[in-house]
PDB file of N, CA and C in Angstrom:
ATOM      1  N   UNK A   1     -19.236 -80.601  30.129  1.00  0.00           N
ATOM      2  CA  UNK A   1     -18.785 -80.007  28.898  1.00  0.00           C
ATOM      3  C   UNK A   1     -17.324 -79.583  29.055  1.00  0.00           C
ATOM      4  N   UNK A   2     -16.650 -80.206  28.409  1.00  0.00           N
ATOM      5  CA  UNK A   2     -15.389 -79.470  27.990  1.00  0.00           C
ATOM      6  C   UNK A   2     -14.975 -78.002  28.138  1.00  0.00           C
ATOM      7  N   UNK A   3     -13.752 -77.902  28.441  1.00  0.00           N
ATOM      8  CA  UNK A   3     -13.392 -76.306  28.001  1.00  0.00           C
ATOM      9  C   UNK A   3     -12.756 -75.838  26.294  1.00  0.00           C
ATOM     10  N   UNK A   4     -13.153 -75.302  25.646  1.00  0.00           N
ATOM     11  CA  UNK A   4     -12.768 -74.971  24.295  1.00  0.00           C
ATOM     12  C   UNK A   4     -11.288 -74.523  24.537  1.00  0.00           C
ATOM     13  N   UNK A   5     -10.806 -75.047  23.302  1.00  0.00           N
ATOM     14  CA  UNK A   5      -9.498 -74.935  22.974  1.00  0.00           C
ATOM     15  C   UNK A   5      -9.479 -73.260  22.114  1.00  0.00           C
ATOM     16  N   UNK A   6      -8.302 -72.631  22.130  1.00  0.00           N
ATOM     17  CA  UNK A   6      -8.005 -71.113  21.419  1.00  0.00           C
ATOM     18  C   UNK A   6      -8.850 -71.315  19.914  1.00  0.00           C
ATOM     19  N   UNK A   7      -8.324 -72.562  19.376  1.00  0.00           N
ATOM     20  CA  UNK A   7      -8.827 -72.151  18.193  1.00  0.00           C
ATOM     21  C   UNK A   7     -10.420 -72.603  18.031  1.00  0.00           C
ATOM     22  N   UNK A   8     -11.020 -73.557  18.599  1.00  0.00           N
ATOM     23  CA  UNK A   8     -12.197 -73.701  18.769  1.00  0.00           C
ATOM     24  C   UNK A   8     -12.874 -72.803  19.031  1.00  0.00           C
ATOM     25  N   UNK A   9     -12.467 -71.633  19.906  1.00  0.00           N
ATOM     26  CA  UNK A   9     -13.225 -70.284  20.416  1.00  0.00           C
ATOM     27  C   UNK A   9     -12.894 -69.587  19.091  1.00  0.00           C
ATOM     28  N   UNK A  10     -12.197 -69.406  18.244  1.00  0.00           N
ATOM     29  CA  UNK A  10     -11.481 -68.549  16.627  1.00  0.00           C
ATOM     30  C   UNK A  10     -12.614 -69.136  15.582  1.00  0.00           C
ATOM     31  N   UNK A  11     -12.864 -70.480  15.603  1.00  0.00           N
ATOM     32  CA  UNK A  11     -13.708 -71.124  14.534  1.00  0.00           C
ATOM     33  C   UNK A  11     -15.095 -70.572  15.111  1.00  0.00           C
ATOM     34  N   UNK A  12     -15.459 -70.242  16.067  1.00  0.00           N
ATOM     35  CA  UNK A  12     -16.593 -69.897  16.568  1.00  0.00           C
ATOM     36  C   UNK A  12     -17.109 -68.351  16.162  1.00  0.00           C
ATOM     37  N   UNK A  13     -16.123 -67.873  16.379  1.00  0.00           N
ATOM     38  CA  UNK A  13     -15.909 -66.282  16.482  1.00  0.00           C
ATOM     39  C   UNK A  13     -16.351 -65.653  15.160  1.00  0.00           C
ATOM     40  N   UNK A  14     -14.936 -66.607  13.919  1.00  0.00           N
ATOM     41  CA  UNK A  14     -15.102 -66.741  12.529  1.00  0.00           C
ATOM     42  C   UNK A  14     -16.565 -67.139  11.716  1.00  0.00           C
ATOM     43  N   UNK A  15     -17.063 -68.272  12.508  1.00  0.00           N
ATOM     44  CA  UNK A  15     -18.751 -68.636  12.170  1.00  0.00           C
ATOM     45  C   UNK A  15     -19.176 -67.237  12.053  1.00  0.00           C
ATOM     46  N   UNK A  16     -19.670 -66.889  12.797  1.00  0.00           N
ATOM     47  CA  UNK A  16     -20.408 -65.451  13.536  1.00  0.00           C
ATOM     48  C   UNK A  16     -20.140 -64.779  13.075  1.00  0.00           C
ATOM     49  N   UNK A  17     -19.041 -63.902  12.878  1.00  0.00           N
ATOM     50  CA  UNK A  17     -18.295 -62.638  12.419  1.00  0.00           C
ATOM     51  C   UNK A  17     -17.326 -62.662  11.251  1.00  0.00           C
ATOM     52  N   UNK A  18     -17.910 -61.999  10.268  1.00  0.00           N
ATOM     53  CA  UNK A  18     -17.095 -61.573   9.055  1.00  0.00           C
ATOM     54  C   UNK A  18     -15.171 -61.158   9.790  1.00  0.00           C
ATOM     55  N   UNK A  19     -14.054 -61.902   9.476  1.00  0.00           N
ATOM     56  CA  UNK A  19     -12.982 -60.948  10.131  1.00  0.00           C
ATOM     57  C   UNK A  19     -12.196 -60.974   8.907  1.00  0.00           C
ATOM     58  N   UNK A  20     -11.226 -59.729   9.229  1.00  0.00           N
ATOM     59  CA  UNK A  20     -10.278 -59.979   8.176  1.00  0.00           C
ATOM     60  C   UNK A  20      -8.685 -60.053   9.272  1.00  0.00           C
ATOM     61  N   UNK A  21      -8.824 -60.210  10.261  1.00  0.00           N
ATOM     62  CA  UNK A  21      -7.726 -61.071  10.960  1.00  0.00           C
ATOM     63  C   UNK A  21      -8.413 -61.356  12.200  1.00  0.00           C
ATOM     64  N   UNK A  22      -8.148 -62.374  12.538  1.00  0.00           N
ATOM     65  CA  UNK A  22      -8.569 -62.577  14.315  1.00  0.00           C
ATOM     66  C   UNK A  22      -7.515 -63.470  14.615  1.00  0.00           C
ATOM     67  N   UNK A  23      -7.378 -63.341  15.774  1.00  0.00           N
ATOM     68  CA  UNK A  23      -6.326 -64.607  17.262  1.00  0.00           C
ATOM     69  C   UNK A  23      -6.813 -64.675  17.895  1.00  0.00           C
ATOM     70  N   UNK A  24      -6.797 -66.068  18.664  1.00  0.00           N
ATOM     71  CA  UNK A  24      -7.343 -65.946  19.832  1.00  0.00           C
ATOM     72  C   UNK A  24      -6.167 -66.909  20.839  1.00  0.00           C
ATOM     73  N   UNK A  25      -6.004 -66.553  22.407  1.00  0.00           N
ATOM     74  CA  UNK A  25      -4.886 -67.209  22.551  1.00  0.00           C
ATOM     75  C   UNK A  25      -5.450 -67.592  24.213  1.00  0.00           C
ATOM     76  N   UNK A  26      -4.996 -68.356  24.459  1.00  0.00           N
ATOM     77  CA  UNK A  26      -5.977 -68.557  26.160  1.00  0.00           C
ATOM     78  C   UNK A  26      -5.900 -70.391  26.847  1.00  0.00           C
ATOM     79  N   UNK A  27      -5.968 -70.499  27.808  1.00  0.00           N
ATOM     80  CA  UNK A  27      -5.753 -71.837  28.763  1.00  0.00           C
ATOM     81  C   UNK A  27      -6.953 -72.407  28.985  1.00  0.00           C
ATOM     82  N   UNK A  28      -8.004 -72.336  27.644  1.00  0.00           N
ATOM     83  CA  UNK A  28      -9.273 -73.271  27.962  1.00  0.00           C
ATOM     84  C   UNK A  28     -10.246 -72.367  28.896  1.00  0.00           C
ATOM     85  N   UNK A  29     -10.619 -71.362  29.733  1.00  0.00           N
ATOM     86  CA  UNK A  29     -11.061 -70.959  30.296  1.00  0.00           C
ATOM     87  C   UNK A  29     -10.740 -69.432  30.254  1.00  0.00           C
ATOM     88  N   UNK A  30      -9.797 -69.249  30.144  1.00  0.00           N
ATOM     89  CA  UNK A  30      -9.854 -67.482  29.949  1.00  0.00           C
ATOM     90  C   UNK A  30      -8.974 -67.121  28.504  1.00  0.00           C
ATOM     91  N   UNK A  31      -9.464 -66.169  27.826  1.00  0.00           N
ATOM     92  CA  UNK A  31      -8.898 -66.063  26.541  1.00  0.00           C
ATOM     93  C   UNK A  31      -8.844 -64.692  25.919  1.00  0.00           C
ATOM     94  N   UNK A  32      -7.835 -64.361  25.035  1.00  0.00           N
ATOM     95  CA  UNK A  32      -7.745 -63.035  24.739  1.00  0.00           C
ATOM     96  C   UNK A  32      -7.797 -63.032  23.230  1.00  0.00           C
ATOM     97  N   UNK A  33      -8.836 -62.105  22.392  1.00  0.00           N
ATOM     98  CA  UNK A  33      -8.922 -62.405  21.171  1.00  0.00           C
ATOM     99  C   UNK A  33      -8.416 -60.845  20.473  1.00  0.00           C
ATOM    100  N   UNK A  34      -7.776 -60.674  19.606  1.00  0.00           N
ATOM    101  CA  UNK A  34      -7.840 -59.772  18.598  1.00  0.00           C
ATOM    102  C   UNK A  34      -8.720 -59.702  17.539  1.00  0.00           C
ATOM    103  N   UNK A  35      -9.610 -59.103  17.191  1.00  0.00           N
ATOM    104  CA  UNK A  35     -10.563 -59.230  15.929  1.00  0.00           C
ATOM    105  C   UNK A  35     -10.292 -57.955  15.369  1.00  0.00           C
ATOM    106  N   UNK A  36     -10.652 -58.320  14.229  1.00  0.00           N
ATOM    107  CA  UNK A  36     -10.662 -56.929  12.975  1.00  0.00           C
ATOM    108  C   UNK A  36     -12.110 -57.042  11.943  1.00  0.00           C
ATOM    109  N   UNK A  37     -12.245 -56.402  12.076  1.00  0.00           N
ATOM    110  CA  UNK A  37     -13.742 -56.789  11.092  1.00  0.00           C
ATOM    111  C   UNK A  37     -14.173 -54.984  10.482  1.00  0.00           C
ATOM    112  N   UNK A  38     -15.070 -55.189   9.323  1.00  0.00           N
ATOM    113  CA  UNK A  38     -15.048 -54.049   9.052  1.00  0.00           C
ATOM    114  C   UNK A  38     -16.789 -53.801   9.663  1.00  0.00           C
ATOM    115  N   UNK A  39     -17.199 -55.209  10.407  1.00  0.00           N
ATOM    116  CA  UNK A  39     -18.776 -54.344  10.818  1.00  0.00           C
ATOM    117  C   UNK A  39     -18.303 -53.307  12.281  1.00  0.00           C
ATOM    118  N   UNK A  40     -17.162 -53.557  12.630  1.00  0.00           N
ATOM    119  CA  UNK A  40     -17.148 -52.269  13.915  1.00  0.00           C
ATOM    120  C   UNK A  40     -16.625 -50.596  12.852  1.00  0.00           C
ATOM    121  N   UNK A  41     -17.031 -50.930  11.684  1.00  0.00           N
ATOM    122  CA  UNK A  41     -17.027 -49.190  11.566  1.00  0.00           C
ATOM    123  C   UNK A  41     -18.000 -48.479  12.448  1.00  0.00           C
ATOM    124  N   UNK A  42     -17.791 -47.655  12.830  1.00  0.00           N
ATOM    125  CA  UNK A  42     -18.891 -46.289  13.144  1.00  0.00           C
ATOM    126  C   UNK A  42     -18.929 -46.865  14.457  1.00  0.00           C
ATOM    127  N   UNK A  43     -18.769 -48.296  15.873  1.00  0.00           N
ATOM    128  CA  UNK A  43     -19.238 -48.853  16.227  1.00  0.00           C
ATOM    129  C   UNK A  43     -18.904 -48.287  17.407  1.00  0.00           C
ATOM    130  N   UNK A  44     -19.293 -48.246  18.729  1.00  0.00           N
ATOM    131  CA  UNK A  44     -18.483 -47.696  20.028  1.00  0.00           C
ATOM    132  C   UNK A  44     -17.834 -49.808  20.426  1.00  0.00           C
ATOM    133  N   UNK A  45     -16.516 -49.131  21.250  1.00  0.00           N
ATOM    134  CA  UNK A  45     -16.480 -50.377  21.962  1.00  0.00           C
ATOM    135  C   UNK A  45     -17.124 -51.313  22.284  1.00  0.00           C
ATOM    136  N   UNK A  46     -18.401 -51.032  23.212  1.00  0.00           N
ATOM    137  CA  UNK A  46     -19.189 -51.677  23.356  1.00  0.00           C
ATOM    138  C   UNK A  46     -19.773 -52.333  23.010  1.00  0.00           C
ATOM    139  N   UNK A  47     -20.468 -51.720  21.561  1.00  0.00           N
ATOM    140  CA  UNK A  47     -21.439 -52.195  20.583  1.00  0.00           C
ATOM    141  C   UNK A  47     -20.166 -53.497  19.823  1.00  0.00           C
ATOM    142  N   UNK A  48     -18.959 -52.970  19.818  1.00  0.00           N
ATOM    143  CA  UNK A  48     -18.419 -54.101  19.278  1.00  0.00           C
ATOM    144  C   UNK A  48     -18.287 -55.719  19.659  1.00  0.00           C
ATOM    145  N   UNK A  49     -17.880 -55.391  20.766  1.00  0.00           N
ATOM    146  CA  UNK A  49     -17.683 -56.474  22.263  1.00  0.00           C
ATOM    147  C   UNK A  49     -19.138 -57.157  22.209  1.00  0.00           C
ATOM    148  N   UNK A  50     -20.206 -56.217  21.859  1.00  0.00           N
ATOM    149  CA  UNK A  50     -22.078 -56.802  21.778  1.00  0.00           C
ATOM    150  C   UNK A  50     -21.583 -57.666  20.371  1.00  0.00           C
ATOM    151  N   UNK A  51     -20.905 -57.374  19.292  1.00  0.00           N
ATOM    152  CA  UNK A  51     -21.417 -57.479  18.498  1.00  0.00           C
ATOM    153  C   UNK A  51     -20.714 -59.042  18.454  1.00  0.00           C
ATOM    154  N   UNK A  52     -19.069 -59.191  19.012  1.00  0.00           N
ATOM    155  CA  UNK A  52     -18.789 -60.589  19.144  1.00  0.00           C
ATOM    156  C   UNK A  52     -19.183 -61.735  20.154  1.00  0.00           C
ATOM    157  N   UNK A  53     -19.570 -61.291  21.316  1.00  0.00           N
ATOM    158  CA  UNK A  53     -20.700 -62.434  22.147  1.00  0.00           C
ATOM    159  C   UNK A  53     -22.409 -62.525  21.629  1.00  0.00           C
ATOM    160  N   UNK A  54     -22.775 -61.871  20.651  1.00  0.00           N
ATOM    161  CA  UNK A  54     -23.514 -62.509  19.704  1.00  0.00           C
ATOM    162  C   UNK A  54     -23.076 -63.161  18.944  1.00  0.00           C
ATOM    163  N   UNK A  55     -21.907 -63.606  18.099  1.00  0.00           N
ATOM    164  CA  UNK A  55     -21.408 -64.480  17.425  1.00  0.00           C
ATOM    165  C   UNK A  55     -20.973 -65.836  17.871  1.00  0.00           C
ATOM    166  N   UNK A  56     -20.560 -65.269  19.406  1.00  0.00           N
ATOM    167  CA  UNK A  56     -20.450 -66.286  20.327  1.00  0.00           C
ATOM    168  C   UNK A  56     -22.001 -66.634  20.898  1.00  0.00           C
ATOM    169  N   UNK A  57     -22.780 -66.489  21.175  1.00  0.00           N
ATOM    170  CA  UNK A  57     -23.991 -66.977  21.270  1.00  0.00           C
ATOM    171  C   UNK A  57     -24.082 -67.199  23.202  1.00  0.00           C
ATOM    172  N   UNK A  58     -24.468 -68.685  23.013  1.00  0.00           N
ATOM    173  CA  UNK A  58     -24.643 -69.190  24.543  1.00  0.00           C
ATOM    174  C   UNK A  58     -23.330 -70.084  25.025  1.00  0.00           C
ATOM    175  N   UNK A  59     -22.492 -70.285  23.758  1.00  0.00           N
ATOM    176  CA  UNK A  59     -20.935 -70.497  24.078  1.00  0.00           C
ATOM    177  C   UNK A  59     -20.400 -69.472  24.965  1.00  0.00           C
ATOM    178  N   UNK A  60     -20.313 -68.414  25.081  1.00  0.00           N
ATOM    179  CA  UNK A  60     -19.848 -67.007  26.119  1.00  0.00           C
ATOM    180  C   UNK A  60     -20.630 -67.369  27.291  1.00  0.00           C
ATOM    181  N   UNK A  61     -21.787 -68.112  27.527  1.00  0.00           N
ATOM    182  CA  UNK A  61     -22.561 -68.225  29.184  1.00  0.00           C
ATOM    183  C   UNK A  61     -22.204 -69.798  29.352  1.00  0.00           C
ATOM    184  N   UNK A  62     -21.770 -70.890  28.562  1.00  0.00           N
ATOM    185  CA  UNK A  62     -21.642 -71.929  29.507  1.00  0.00           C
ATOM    186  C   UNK A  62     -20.437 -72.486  28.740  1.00  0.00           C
ATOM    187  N   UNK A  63     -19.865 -72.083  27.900  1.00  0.00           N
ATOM    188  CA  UNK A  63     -18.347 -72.389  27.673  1.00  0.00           C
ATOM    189  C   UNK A  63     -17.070 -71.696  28.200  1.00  0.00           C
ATOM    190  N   UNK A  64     -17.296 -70.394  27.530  1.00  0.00           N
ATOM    191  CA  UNK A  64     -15.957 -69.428  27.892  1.00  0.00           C
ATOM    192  C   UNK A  64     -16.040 -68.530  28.806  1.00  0.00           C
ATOM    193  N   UNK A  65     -15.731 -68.827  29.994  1.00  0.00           N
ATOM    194  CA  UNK A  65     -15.724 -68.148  30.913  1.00  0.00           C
ATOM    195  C   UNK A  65     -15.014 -66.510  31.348  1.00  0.00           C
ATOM    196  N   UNK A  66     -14.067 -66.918  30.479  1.00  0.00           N
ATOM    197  CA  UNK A  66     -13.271 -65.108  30.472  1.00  0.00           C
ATOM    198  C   UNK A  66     -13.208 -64.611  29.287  1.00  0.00           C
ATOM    199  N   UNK A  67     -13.514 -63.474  28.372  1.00  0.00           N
ATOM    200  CA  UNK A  67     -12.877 -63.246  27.271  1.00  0.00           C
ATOM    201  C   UNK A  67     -12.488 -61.679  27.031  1.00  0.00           C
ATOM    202  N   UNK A  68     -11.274 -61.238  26.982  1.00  0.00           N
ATOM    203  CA  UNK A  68     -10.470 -60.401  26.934  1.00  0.00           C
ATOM    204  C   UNK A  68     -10.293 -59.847  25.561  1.00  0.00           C
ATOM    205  N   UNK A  69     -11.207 -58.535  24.816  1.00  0.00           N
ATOM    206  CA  UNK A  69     -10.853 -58.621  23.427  1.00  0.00           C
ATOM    207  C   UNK A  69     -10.491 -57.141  23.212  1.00  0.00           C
ATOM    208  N   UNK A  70      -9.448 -57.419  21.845  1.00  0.00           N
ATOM    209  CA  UNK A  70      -9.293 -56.316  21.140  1.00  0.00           C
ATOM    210  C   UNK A  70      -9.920 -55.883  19.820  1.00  0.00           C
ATOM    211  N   UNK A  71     -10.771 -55.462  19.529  1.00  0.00           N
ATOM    212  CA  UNK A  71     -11.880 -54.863  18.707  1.00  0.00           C
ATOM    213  C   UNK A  71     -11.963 -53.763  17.919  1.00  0.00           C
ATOM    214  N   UNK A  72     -11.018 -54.407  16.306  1.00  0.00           N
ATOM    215  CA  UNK A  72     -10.809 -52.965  15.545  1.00  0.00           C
ATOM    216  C   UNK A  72     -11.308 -53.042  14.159  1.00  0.00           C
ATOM    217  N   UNK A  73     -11.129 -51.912  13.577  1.00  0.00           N
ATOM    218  CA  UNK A  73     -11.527 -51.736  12.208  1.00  0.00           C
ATOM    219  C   UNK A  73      -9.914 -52.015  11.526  1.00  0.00           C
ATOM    220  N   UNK A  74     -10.760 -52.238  10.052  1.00  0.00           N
ATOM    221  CA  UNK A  74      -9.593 -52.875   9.322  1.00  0.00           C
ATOM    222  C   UNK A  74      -8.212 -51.500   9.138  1.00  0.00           C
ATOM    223  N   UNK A  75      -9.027 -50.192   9.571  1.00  0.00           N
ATOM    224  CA  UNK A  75      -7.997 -48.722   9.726  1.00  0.00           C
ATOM    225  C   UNK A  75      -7.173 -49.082  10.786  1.00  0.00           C
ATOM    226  N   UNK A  76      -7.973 -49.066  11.751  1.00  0.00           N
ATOM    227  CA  UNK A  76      -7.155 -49.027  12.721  1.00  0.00           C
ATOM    228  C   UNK A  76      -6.236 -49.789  13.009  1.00  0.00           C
ATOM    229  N   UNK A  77      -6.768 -51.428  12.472  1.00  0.00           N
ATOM    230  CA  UNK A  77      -5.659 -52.441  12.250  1.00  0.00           C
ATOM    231  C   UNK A  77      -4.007 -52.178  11.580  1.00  0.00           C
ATOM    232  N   UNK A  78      -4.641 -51.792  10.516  1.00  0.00           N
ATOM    233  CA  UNK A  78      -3.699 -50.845   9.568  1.00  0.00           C
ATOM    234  C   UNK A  78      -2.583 -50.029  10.445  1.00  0.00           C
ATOM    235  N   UNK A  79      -3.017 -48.970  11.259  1.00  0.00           N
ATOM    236  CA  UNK A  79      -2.062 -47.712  11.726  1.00  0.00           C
ATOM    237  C   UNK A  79      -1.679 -48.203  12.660  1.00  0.00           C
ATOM    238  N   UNK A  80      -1.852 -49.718  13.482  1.00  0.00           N
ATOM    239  CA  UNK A  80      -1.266 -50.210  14.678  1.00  0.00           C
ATOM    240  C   UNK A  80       0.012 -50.810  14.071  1.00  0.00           C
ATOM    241  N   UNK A  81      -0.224 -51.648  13.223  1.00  0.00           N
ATOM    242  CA  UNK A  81       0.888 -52.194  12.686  1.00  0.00           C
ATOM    243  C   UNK A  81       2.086 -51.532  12.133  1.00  0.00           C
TER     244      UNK A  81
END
């Protein structure tokens, strides 16, 4: 099997998860995503990070080997910028 390309891991992510911005940027094997979504209201880190390798499925155990994310609400998106 192939290694997924940045945006192949983004179209994946996007399947799965409602976003209202995501990136994803990475060398086929390790990758760093920004997501914004409004289901991490109320959410701890964790539960968020749970909530995008469920979107990612069994792609996260035999595709993408590293994934590095940033995990916010559409607020917080907001006051970073």
């Amino acid at each position: 099997m192939s290694n997924p390309t940045p945006d192949e891991v983004q179209r994946y992510i996007a399947a799965g998860l409602p976003c209202t911005h995501l990136s994803v940027d990475g060398d086929g094997q390790h990758f760093f995503a920004t997501i914004v979504s409004d289901e991490f209201e109320g959410k701890s880190r964790v539960m968020r990070h749970q909530r995008v390798y469920q979107a990612l499925g069994d792609r996260m155990r035999e595709q993408i080997h590293a994934l590095s994310m940033k995990t916010l609400t559409p607020a917080e998106w907001a006051a970073q910028s």
